[in-house]
PDB file of N, CA and C in Angstrom:
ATOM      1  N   UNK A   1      68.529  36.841 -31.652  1.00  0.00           N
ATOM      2  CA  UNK A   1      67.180  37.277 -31.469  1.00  0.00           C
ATOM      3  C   UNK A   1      66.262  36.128 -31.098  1.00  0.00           C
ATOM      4  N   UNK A   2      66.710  35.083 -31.277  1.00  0.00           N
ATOM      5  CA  UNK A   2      65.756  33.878 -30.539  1.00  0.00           C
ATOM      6  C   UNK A   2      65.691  33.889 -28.946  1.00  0.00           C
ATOM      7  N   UNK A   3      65.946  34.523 -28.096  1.00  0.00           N
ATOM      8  CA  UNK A   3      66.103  35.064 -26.361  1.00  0.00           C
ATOM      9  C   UNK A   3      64.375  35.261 -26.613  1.00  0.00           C
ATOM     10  N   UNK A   4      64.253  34.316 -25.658  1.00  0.00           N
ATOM     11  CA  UNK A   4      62.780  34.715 -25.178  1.00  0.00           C
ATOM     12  C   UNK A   4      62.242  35.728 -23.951  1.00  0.00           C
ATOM     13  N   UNK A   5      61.347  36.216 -24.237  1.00  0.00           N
ATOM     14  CA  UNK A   5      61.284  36.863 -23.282  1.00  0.00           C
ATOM     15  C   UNK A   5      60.871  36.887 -22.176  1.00  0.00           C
ATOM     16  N   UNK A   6      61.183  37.070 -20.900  1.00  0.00           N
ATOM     17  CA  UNK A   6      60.982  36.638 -19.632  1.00  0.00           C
ATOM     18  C   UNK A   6      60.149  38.074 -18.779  1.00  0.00           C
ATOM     19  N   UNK A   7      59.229  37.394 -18.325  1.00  0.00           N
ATOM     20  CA  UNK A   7      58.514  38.096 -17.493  1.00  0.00           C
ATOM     21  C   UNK A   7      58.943  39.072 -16.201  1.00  0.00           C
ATOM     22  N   UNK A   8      58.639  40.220 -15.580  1.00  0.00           N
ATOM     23  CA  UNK A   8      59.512  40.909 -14.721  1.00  0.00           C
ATOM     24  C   UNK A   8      59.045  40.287 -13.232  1.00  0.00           C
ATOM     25  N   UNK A   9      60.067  39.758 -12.894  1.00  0.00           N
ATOM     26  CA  UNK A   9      60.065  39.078 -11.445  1.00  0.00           C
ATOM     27  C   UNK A   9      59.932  40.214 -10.642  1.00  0.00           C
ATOM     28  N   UNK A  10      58.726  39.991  -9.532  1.00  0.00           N
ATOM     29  CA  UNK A  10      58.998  40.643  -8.598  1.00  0.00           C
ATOM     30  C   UNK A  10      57.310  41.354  -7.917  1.00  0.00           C
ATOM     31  N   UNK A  11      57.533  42.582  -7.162  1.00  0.00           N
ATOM     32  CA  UNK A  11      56.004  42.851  -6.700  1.00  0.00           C
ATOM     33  C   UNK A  11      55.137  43.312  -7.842  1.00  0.00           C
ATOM     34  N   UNK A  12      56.075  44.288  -9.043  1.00  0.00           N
ATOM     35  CA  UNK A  12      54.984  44.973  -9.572  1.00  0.00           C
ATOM     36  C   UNK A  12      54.574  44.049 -11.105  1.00  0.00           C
ATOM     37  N   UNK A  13      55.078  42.461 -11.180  1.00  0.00           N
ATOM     38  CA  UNK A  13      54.461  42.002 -11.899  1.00  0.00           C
ATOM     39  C   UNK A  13      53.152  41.404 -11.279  1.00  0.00           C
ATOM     40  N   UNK A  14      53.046  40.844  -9.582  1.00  0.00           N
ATOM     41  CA  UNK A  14      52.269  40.993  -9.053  1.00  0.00           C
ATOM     42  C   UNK A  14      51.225  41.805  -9.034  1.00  0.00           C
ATOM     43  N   UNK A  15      51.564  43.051  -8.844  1.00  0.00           N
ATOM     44  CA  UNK A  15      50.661  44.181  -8.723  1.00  0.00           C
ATOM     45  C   UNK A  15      49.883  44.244 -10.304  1.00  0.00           C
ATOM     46  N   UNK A  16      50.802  44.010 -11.087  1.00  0.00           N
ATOM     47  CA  UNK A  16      50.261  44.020 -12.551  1.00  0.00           C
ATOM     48  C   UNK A  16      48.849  43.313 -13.149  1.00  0.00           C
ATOM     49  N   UNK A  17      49.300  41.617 -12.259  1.00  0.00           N
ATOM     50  CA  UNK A  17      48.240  40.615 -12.261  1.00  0.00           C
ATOM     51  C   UNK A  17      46.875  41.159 -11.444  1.00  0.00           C
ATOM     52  N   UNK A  18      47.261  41.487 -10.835  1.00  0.00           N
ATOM     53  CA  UNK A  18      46.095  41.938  -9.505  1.00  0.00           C
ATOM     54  C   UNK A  18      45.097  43.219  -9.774  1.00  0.00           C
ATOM     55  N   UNK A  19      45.374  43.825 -10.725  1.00  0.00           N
ATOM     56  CA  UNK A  19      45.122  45.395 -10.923  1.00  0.00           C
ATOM     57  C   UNK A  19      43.886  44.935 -12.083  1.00  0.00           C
ATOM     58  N   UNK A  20      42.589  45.530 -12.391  1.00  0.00           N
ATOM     59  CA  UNK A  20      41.734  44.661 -12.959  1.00  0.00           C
ATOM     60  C   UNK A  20      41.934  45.965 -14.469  1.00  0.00           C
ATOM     61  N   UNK A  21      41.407  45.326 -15.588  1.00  0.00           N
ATOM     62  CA  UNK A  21      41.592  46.202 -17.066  1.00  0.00           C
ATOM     63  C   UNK A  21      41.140  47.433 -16.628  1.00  0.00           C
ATOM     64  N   UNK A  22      41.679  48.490 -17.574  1.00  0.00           N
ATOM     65  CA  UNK A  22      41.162  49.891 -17.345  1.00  0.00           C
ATOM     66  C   UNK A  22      39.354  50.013 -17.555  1.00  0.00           C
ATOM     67  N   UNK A  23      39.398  49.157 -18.657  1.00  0.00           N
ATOM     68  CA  UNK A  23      37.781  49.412 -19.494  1.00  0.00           C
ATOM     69  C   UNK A  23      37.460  49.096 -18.402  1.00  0.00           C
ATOM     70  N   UNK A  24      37.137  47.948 -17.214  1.00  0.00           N
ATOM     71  CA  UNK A  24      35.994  47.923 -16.303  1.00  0.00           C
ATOM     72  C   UNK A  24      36.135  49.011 -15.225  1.00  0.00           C
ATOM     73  N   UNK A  25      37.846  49.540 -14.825  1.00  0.00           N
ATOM     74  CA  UNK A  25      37.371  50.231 -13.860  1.00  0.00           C
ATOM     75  C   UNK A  25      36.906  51.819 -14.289  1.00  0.00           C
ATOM     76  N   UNK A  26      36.805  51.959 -15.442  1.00  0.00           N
ATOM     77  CA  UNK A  26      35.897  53.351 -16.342  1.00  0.00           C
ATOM     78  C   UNK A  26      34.244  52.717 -16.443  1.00  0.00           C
ATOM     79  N   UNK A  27      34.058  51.452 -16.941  1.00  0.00           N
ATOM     80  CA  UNK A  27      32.760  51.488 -16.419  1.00  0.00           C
ATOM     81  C   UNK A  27      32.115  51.685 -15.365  1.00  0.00           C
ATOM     82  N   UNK A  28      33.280  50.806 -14.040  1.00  0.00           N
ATOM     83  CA  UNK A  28      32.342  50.909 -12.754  1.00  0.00           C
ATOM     84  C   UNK A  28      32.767  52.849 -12.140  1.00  0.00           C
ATOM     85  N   UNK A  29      33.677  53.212 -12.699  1.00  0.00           N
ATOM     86  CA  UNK A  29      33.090  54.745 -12.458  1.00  0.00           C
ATOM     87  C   UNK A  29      32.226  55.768 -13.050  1.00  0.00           C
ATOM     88  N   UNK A  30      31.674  55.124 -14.578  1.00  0.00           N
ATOM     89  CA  UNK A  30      30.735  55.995 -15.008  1.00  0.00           C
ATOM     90  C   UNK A  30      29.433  54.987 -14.312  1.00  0.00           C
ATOM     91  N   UNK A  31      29.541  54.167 -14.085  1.00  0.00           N
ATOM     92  CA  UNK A  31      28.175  53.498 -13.341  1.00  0.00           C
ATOM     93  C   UNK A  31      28.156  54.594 -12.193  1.00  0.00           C
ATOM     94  N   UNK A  32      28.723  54.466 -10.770  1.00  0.00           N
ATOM     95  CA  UNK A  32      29.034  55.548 -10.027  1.00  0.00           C
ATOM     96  C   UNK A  32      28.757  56.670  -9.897  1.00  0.00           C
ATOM     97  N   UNK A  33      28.856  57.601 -11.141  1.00  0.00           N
ATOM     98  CA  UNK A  33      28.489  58.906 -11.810  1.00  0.00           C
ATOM     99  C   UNK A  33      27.247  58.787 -11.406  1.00  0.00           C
ATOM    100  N   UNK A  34      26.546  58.129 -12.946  1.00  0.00           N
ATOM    101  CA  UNK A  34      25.384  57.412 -13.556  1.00  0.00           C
ATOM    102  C   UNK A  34      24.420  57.370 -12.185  1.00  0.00           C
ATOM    103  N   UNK A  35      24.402  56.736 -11.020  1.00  0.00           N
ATOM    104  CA  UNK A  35      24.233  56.400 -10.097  1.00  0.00           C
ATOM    105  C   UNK A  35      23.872  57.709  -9.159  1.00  0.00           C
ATOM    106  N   UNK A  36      24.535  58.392  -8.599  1.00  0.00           N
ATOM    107  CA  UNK A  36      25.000  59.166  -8.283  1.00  0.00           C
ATOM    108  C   UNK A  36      24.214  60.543  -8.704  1.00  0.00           C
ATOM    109  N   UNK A  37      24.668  61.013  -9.963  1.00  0.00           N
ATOM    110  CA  UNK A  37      23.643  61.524 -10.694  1.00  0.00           C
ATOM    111  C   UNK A  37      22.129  61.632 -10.571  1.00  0.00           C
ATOM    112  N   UNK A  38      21.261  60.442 -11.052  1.00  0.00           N
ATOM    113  CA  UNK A  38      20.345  60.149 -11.104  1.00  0.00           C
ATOM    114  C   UNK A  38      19.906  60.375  -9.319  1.00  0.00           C
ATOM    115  N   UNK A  39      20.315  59.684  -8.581  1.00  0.00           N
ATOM    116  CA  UNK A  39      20.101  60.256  -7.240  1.00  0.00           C
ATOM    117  C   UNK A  39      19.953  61.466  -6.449  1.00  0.00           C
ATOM    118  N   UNK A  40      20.503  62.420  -7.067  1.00  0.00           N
ATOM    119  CA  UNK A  40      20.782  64.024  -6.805  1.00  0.00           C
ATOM    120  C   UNK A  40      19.865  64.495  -7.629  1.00  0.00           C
ATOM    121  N   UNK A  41      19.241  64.093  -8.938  1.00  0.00           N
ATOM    122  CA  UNK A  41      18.035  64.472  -9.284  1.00  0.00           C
ATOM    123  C   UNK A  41      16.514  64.300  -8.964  1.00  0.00           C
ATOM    124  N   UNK A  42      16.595  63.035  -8.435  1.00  0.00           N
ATOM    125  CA  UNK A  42      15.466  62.427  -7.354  1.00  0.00           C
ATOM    126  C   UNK A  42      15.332  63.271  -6.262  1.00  0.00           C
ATOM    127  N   UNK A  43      16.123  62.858  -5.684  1.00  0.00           N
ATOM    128  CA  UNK A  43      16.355  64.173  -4.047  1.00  0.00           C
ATOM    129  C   UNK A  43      15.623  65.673  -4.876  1.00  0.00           C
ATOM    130  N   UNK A  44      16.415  66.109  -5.959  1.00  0.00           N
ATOM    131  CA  UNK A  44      15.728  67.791  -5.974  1.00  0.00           C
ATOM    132  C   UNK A  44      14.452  67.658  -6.844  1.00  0.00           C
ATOM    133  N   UNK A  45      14.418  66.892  -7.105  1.00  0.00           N
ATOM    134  CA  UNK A  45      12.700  66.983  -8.060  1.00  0.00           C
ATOM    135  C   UNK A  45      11.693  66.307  -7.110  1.00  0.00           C
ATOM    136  N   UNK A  46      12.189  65.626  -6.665  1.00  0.00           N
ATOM    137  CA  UNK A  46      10.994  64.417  -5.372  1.00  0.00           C
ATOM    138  C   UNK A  46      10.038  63.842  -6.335  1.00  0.00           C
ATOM    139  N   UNK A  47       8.777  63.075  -5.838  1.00  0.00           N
ATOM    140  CA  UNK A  47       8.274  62.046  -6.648  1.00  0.00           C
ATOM    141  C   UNK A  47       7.826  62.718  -7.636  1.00  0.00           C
ATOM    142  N   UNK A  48       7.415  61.630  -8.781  1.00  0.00           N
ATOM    143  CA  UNK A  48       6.973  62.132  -9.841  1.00  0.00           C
ATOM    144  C   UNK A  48       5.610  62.585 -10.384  1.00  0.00           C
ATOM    145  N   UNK A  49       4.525  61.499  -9.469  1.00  0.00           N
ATOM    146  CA  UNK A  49       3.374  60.774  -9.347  1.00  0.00           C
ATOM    147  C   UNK A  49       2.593  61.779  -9.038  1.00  0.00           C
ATOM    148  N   UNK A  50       1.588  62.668  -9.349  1.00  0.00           N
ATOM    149  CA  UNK A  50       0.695  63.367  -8.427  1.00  0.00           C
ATOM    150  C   UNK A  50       0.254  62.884  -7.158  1.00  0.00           C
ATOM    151  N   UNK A  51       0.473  63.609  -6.198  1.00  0.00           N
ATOM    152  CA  UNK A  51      -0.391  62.705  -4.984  1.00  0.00           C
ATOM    153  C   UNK A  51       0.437  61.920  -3.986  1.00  0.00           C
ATOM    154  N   UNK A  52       1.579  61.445  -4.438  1.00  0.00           N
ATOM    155  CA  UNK A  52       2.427  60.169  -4.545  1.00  0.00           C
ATOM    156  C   UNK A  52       3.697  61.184  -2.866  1.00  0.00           C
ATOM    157  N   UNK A  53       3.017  60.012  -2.064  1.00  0.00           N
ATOM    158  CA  UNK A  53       3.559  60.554  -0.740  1.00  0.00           C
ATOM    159  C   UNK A  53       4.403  59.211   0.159  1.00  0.00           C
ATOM    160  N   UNK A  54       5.365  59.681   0.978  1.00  0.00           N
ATOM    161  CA  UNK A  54       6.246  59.196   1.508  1.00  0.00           C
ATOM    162  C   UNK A  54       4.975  57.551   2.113  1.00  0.00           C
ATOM    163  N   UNK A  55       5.917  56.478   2.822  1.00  0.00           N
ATOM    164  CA  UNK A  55       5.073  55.713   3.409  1.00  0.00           C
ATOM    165  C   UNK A  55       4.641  55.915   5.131  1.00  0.00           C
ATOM    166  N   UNK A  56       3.579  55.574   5.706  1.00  0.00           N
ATOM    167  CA  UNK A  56       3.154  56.043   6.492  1.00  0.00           C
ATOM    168  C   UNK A  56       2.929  54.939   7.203  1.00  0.00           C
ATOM    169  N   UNK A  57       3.778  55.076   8.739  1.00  0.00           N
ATOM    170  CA  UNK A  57       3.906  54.073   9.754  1.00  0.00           C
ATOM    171  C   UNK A  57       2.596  54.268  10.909  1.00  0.00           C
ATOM    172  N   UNK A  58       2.102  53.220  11.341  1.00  0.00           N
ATOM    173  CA  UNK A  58       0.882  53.454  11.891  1.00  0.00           C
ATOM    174  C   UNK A  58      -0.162  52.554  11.903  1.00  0.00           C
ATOM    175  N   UNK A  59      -1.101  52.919  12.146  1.00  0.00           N
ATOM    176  CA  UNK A  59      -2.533  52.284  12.165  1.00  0.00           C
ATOM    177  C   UNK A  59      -3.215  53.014  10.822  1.00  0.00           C
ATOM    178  N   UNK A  60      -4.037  52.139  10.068  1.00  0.00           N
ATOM    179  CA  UNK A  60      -4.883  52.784   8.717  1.00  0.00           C
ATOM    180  C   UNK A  60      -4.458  52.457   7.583  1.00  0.00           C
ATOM    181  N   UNK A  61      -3.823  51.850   6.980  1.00  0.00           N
ATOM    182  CA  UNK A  61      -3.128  50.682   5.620  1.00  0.00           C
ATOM    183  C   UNK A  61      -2.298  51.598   5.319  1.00  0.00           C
ATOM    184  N   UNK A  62      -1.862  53.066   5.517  1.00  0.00           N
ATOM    185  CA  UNK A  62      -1.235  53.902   4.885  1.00  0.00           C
ATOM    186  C   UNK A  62      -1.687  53.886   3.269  1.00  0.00           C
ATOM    187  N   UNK A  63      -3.348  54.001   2.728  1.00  0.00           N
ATOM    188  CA  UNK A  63      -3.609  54.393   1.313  1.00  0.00           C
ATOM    189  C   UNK A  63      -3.816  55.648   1.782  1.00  0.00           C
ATOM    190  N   UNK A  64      -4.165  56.142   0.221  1.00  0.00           N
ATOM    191  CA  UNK A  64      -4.730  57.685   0.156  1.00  0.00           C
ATOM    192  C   UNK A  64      -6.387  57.665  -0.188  1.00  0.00           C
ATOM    193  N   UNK A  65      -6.335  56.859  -1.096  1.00  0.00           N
ATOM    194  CA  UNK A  65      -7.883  57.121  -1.433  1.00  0.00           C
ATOM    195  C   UNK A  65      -8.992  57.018  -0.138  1.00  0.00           C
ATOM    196  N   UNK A  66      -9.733  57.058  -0.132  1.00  0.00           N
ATOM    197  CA  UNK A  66     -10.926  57.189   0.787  1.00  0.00           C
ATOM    198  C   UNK A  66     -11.397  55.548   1.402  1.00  0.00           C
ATOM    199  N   UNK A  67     -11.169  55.025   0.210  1.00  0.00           N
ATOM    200  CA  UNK A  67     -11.637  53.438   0.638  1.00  0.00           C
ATOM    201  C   UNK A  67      -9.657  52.741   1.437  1.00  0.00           C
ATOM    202  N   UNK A  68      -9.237  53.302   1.159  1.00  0.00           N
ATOM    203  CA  UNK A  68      -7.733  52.908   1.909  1.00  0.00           C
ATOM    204  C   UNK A  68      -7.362  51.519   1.366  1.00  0.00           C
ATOM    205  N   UNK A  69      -7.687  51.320   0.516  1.00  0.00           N
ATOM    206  CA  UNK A  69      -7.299  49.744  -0.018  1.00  0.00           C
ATOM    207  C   UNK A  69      -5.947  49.610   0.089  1.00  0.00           C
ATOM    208  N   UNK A  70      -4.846  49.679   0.598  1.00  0.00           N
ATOM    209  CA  UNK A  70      -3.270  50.021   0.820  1.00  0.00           C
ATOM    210  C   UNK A  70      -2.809  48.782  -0.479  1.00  0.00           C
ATOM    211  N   UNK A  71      -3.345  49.475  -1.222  1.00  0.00           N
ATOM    212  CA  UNK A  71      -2.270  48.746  -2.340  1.00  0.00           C
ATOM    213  C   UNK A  71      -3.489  47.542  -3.845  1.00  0.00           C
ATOM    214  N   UNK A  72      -2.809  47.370  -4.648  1.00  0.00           N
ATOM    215  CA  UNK A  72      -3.834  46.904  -5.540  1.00  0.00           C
ATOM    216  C   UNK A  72      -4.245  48.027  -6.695  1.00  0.00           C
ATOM    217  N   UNK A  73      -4.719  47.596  -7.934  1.00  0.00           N
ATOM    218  CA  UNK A  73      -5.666  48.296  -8.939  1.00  0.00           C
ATOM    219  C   UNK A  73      -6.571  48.922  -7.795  1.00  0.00           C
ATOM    220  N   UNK A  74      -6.727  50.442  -8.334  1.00  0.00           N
ATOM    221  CA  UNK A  74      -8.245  50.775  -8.500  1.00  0.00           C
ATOM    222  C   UNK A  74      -9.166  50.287  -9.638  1.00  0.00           C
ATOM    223  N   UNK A  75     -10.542  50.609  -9.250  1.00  0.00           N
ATOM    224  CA  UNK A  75     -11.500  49.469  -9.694  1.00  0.00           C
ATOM    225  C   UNK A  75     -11.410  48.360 -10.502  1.00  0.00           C
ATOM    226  N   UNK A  76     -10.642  47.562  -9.884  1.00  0.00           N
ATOM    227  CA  UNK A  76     -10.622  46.114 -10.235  1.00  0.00           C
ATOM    228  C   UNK A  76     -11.633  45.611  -8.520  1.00  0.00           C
ATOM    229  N   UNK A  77     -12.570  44.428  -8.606  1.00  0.00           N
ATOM    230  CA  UNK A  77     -13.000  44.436  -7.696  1.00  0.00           C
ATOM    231  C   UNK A  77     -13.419  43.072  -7.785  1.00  0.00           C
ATOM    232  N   UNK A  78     -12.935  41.838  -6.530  1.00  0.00           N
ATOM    233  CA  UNK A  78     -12.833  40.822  -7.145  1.00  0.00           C
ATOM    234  C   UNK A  78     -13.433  39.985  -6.035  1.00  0.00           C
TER     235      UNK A  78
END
């Protein structure tokens, strides 16, 4: 019983080395999900924001309010 034990020569000890732990490749598929998920709920609910509209290519800062400040606090005024 002192026979040590020897490693299996060949591709699929290769393949063995090369193949990454189960635990990460279950994380990077519930990330995936996770991902995935959350995206397909965005798409069917759309923004959250009252008011809160796509961006707008053009001439005019693309704001909404009246004064068009395209971006910044409202009334902060400096």
């Amino acid at each position: 019983m002192d026979e040590s034990r020897q490693p299996p020569a060949g591709a699929s000890a290769v393949l063995r080395k090369r193949v990454p732990p189960p635990a990460l490749c279950g994380f990077l598929l519930l990330l995936a999900l996770m991902f995935a998920a959350s995206y397909a709920v965005g798409a069917a609910y759309g923004p959250v924001a009252p008011g809160m509209h796509g961006t707008r290519t053009g001439s005019g800062g693309g704001g909404t309010a009246p004064h068009s400040d395209s971006g910044g606090m409202s009334g902060m005024h400096g």
